[in-house]
PDB file of N, CA and C in Angstrom:
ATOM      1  N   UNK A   1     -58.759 -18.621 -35.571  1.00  0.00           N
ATOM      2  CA  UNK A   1     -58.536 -17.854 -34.356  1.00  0.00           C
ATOM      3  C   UNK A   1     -57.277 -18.399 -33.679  1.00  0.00           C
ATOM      4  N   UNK A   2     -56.442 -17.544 -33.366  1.00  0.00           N
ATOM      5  CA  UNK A   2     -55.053 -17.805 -32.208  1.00  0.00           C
ATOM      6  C   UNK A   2     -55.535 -18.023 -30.983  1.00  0.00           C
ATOM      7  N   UNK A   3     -54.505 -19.081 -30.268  1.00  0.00           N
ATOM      8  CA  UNK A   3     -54.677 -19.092 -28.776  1.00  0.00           C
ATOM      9  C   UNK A   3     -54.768 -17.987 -28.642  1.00  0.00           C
ATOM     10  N   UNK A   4     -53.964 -17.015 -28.755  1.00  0.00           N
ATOM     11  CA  UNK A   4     -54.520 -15.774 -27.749  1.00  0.00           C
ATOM     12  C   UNK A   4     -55.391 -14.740 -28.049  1.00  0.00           C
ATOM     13  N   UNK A   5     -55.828 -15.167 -29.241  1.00  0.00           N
ATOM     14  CA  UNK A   5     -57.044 -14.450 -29.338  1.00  0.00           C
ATOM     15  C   UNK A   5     -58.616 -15.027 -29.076  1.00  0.00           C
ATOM     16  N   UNK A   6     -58.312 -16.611 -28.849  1.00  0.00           N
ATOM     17  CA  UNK A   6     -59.253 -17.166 -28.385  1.00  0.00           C
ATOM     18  C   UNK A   6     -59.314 -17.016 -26.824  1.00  0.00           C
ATOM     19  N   UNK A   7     -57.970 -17.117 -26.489  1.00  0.00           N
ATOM     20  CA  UNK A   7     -57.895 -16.667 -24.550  1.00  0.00           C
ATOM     21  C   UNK A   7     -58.238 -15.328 -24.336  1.00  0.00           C
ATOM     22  N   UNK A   8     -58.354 -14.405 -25.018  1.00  0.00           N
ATOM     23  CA  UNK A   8     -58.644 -12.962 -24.917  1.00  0.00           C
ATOM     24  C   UNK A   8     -60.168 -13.120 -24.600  1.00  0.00           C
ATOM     25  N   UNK A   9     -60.872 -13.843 -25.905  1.00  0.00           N
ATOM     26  CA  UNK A   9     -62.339 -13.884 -25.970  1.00  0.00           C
ATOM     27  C   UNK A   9     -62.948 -14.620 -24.979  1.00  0.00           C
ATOM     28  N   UNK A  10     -62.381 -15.569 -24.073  1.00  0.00           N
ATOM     29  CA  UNK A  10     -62.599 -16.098 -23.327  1.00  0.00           C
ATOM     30  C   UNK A  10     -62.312 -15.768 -21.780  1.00  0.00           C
ATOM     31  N   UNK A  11     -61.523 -14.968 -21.864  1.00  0.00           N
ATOM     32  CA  UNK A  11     -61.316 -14.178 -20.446  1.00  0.00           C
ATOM     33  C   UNK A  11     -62.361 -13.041 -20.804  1.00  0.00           C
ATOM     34  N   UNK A  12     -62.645 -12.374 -21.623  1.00  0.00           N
ATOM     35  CA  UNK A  12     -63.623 -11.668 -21.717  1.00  0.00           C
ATOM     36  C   UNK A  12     -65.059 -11.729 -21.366  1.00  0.00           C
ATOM     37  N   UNK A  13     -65.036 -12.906 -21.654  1.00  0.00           N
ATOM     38  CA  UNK A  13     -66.537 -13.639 -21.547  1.00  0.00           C
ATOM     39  C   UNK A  13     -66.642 -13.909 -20.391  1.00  0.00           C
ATOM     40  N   UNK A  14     -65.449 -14.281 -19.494  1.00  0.00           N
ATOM     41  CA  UNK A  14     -65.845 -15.130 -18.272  1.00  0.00           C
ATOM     42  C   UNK A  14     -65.584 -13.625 -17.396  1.00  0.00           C
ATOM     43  N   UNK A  15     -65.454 -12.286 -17.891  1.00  0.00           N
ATOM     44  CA  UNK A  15     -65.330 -11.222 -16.502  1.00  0.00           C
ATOM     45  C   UNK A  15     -64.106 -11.211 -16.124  1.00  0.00           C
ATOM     46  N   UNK A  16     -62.448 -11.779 -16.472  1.00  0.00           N
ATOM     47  CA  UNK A  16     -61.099 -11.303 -16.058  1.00  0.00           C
ATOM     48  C   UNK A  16     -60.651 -11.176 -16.970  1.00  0.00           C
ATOM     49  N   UNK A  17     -59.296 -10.561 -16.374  1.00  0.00           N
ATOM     50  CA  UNK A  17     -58.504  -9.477 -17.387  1.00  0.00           C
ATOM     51  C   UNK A  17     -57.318 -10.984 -18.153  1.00  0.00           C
ATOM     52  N   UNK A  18     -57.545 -10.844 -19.241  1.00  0.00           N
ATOM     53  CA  UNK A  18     -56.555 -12.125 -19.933  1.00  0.00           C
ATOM     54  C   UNK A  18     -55.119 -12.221 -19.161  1.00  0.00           C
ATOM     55  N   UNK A  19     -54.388 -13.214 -19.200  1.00  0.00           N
ATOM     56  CA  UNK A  19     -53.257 -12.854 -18.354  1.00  0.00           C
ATOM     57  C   UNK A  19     -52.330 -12.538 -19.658  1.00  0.00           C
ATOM     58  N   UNK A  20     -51.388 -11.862 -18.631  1.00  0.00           N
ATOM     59  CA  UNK A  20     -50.484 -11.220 -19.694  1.00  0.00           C
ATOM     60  C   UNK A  20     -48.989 -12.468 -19.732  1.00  0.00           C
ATOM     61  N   UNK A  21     -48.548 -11.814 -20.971  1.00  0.00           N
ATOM     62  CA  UNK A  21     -47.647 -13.019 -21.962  1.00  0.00           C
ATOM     63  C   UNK A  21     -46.614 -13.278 -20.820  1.00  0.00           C
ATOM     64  N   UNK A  22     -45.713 -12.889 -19.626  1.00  0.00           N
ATOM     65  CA  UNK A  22     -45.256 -13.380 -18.688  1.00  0.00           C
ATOM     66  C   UNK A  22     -46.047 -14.559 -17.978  1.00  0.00           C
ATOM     67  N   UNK A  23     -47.684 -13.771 -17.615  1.00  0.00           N
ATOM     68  CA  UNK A  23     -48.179 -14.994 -17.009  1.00  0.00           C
ATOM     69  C   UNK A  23     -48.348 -16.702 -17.718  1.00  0.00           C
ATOM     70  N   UNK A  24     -48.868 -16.201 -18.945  1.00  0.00           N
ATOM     71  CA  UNK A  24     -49.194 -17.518 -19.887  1.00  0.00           C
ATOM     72  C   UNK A  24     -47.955 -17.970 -20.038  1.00  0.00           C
ATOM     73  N   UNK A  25     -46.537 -17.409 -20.092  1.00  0.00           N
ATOM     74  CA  UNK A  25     -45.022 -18.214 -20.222  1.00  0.00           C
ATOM     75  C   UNK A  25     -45.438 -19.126 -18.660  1.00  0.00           C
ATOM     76  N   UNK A  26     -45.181 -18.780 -17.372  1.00  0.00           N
ATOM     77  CA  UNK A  26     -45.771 -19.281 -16.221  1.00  0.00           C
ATOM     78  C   UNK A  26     -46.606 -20.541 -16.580  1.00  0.00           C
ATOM     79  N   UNK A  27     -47.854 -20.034 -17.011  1.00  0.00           N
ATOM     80  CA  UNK A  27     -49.085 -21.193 -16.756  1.00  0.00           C
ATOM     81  C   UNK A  27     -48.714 -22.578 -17.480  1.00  0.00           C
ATOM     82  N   UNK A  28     -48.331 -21.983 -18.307  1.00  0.00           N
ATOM     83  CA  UNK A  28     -48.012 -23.349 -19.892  1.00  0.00           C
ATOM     84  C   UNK A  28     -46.778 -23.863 -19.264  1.00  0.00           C
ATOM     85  N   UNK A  29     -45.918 -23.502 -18.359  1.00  0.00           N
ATOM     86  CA  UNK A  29     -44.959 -24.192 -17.665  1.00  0.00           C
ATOM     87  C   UNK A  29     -45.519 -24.651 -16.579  1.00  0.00           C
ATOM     88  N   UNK A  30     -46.263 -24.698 -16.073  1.00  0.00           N
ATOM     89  CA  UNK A  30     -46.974 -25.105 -14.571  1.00  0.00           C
ATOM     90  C   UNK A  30     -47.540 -26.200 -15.418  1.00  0.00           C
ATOM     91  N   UNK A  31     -48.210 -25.971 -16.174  1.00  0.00           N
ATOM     92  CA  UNK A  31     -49.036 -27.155 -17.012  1.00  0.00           C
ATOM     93  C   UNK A  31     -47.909 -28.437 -17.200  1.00  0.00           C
ATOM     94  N   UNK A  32     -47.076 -27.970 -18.006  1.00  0.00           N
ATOM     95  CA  UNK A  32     -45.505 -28.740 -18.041  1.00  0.00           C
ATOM     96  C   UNK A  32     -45.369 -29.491 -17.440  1.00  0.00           C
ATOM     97  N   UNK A  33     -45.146 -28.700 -15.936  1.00  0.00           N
ATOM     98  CA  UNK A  33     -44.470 -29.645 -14.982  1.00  0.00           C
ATOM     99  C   UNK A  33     -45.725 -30.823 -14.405  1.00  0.00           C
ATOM    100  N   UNK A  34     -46.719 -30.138 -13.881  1.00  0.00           N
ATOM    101  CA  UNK A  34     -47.855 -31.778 -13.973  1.00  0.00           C
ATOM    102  C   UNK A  34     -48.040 -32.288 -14.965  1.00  0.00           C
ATOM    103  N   UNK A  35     -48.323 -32.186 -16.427  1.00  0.00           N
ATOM    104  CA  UNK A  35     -48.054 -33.158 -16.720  1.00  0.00           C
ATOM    105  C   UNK A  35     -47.167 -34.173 -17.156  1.00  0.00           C
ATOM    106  N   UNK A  36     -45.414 -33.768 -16.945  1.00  0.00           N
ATOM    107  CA  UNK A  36     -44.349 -34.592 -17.103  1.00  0.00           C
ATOM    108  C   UNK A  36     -44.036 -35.495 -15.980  1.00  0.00           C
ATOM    109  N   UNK A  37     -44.755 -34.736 -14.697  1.00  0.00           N
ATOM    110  CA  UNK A  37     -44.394 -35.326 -13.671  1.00  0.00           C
ATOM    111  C   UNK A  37     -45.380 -37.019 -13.016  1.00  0.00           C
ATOM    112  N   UNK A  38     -46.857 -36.122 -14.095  1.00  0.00           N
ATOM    113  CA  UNK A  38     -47.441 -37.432 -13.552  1.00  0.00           C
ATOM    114  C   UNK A  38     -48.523 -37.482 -14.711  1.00  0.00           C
ATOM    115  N   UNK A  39     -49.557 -37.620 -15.193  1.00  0.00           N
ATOM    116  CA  UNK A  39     -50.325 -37.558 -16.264  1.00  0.00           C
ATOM    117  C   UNK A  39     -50.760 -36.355 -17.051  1.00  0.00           C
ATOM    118  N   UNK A  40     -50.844 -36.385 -18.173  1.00  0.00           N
ATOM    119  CA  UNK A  40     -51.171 -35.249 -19.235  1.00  0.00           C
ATOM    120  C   UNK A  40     -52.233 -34.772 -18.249  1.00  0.00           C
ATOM    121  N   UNK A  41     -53.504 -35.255 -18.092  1.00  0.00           N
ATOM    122  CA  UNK A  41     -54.797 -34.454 -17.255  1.00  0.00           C
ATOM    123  C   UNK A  41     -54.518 -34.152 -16.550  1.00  0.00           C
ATOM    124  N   UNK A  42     -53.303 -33.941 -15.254  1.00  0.00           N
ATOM    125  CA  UNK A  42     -52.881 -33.392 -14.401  1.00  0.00           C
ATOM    126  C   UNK A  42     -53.153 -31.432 -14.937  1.00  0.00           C
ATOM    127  N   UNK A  43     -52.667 -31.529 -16.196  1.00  0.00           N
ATOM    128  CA  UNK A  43     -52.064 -30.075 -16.783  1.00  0.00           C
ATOM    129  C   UNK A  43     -53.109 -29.197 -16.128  1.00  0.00           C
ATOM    130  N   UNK A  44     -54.334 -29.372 -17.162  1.00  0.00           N
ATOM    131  CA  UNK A  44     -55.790 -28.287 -17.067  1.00  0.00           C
ATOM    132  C   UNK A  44     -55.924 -28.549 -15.605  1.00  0.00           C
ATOM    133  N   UNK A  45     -55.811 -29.333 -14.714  1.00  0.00           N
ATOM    134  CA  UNK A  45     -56.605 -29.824 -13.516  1.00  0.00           C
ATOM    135  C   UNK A  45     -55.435 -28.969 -12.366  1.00  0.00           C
ATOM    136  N   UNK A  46     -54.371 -28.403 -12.607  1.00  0.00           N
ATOM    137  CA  UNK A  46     -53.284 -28.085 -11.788  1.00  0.00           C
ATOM    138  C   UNK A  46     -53.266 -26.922 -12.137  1.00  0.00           C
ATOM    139  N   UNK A  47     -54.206 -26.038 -13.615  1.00  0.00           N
ATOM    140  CA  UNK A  47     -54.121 -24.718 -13.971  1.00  0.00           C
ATOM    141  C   UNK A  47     -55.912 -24.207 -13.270  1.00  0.00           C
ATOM    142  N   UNK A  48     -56.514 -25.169 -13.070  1.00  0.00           N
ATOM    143  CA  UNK A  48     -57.543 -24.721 -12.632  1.00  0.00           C
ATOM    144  C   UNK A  48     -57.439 -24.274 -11.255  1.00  0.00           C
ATOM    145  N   UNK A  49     -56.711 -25.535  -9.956  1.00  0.00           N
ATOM    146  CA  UNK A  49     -56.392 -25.127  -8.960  1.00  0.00           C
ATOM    147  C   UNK A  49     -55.917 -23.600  -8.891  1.00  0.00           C
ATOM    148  N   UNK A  50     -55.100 -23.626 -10.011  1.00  0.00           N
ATOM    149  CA  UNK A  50     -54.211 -22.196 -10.183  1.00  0.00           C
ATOM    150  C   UNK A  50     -55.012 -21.092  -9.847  1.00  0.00           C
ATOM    151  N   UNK A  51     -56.134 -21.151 -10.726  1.00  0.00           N
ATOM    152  CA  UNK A  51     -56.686 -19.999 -10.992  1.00  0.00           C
ATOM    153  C   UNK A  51     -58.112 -19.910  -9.257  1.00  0.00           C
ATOM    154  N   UNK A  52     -58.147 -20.981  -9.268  1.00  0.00           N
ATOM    155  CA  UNK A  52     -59.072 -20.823  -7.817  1.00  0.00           C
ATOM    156  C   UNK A  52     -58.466 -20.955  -6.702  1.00  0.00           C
ATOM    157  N   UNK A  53     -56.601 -20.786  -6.139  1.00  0.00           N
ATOM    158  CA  UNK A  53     -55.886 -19.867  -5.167  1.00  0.00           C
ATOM    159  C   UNK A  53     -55.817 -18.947  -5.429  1.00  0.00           C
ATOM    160  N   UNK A  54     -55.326 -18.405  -4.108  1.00  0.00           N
ATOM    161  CA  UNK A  54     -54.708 -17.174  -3.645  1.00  0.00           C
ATOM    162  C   UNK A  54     -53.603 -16.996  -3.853  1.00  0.00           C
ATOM    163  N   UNK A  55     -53.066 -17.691  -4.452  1.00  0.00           N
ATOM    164  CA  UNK A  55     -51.313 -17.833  -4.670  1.00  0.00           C
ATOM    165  C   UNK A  55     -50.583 -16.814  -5.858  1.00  0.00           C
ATOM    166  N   UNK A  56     -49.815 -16.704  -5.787  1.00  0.00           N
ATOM    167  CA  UNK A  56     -49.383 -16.184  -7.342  1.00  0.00           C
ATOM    168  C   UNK A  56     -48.899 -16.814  -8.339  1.00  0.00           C
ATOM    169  N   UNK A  57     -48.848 -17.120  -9.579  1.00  0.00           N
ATOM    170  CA  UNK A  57     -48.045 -18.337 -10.322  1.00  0.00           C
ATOM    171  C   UNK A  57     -46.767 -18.757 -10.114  1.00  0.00           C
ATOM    172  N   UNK A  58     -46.033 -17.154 -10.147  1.00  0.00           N
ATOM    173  CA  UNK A  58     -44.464 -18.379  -9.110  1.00  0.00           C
ATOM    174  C   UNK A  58     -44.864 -19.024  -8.170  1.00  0.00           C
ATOM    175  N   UNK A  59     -45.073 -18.676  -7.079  1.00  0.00           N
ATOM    176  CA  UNK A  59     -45.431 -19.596  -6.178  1.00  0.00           C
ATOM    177  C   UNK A  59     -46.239 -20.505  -6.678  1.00  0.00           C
ATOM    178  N   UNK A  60     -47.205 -20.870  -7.331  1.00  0.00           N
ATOM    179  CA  UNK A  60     -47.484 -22.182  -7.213  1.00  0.00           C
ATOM    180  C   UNK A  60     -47.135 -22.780  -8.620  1.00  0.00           C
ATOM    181  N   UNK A  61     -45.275 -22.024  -9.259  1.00  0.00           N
ATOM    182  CA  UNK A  61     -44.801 -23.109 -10.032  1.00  0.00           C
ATOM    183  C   UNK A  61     -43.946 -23.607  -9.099  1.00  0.00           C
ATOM    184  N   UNK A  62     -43.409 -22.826  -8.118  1.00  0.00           N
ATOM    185  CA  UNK A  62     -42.538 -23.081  -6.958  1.00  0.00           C
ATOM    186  C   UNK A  62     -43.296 -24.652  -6.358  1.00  0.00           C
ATOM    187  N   UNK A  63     -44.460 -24.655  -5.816  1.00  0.00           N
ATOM    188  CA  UNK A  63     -45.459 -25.880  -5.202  1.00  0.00           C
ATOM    189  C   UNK A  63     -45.417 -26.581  -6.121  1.00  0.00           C
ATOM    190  N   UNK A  64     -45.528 -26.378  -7.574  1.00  0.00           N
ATOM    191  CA  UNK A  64     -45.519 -27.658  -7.886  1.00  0.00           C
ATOM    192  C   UNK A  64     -44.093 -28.288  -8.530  1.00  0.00           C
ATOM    193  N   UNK A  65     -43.394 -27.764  -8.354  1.00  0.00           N
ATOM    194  CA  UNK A  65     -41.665 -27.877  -8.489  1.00  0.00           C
ATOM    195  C   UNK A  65     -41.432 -29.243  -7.448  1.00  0.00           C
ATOM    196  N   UNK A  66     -41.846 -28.591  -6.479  1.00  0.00           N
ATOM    197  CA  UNK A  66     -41.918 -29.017  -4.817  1.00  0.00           C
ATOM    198  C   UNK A  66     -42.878 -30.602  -5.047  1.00  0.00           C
ATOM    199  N   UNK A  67     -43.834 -30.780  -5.332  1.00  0.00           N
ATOM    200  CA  UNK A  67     -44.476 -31.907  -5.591  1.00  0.00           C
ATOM    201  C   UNK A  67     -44.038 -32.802  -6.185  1.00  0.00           C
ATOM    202  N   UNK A  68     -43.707 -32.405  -7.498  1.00  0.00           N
ATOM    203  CA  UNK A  68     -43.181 -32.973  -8.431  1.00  0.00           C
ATOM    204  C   UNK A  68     -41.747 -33.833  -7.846  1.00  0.00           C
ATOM    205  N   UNK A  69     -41.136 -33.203  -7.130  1.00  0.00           N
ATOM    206  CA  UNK A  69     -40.042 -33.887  -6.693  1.00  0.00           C
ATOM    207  C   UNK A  69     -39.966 -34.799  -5.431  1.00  0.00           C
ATOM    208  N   UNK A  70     -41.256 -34.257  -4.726  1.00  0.00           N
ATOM    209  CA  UNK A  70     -41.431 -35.095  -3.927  1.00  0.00           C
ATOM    210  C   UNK A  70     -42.436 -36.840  -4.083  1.00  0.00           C
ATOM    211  N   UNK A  71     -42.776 -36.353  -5.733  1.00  0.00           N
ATOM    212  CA  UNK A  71     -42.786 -37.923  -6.075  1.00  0.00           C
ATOM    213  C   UNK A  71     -42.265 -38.491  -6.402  1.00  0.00           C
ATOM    214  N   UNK A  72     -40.918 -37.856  -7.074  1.00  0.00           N
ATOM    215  CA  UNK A  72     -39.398 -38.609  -7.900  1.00  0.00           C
ATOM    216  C   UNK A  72     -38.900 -39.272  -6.361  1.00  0.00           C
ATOM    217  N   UNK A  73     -39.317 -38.766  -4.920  1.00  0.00           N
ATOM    218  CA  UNK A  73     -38.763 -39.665  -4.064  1.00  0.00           C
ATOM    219  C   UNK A  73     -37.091 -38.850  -3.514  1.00  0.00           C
ATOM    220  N   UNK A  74     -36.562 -39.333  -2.376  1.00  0.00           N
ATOM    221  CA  UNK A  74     -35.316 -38.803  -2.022  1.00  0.00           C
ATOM    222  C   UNK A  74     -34.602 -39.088  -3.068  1.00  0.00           C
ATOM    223  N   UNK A  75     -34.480 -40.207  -3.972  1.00  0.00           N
ATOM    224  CA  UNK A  75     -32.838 -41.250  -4.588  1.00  0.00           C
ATOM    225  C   UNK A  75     -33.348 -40.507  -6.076  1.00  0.00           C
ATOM    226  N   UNK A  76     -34.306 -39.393  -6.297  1.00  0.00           N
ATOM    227  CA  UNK A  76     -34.497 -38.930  -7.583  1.00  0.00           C
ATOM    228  C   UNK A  76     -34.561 -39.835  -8.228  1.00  0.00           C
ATOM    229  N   UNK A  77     -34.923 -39.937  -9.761  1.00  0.00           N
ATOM    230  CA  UNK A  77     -35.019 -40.133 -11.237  1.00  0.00           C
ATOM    231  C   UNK A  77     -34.027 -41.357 -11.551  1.00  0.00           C
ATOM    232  N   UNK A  78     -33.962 -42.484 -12.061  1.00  0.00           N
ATOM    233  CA  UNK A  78     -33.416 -43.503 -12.669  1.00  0.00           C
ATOM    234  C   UNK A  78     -32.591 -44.200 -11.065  1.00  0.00           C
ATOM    235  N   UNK A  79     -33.083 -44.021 -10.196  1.00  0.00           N
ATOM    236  CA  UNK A  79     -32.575 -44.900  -8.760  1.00  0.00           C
ATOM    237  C   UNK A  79     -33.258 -46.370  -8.982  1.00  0.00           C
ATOM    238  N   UNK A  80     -32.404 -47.345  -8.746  1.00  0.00           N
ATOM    239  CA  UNK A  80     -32.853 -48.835  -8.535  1.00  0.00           C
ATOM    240  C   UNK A  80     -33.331 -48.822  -7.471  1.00  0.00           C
ATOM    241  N   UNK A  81     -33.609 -47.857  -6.190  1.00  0.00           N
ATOM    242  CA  UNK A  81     -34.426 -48.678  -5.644  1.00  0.00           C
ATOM    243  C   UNK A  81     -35.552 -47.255  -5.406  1.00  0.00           C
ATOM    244  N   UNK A  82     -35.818 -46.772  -6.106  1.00  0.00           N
ATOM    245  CA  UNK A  82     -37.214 -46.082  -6.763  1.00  0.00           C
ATOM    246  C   UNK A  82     -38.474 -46.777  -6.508  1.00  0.00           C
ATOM    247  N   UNK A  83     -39.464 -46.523  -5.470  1.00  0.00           N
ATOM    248  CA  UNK A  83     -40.463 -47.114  -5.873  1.00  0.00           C
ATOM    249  C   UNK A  83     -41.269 -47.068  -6.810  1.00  0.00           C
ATOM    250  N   UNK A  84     -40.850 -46.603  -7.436  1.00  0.00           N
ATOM    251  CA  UNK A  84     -41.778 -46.331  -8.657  1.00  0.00           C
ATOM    252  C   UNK A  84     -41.285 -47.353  -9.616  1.00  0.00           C
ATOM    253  N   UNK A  85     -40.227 -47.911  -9.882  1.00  0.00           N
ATOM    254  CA  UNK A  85     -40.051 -48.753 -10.419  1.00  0.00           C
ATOM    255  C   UNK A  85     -40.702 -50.750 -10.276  1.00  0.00           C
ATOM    256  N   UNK A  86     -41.372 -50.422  -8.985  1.00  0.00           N
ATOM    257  CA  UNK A  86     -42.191 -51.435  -9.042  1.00  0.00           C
ATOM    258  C   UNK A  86     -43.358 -51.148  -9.672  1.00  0.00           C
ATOM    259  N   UNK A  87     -43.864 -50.042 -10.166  1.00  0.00           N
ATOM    260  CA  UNK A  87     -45.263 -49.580 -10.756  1.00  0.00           C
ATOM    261  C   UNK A  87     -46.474 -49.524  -9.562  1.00  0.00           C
ATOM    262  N   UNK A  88     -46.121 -48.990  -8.612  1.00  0.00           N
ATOM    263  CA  UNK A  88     -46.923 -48.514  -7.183  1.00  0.00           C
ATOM    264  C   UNK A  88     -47.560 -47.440  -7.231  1.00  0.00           C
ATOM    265  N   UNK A  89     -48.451 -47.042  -6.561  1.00  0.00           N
ATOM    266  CA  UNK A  89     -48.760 -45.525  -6.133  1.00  0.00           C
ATOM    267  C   UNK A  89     -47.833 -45.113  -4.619  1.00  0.00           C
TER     268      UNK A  89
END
């Protein structure tokens, strides 16, 4: 069985309409960005939020664009004085 014929059978089952191949380009990039930005389990856990707003997927690839950068910090990505480079939360 294909992802999308397993996502078909499974939006079926659960009562919504499968999303269409724009949306899943969207979701699998939303997934992307949590988990590059901070742990792989972020992905499913940031597509679930997804699906239980009100939002639309741009917008909340837009939010998490927005997150994502607001943990890289003002001095962005490879800055010496990054807190993240002490290994902090």
């Amino acid at each position: 069985m294909t992802r999308d014929e397993w996502i078909a059978s499974f939006a079926r089952e659960a009562g919504v309409a499968p999303a269409s191949v724009q949306e899943i380009r969207q979701l699998l990039e939303l997934a992307a960005v949590a988990a590059h930005a901070s742990e792989r389990t972020a992905a499913p856990l940031a597509c679930w939020i997804a699906g239980a707003s009100d939002l639309s997927v741009p917008q909340l690839l837009a939010l998490a664009e927005r997150v994502s950068e607001a943990a890289r910090g003002p001095d962005g990505p490879g800055s010496g004085d990054s807190p993240k480079a002490g290994g902090g939360d």
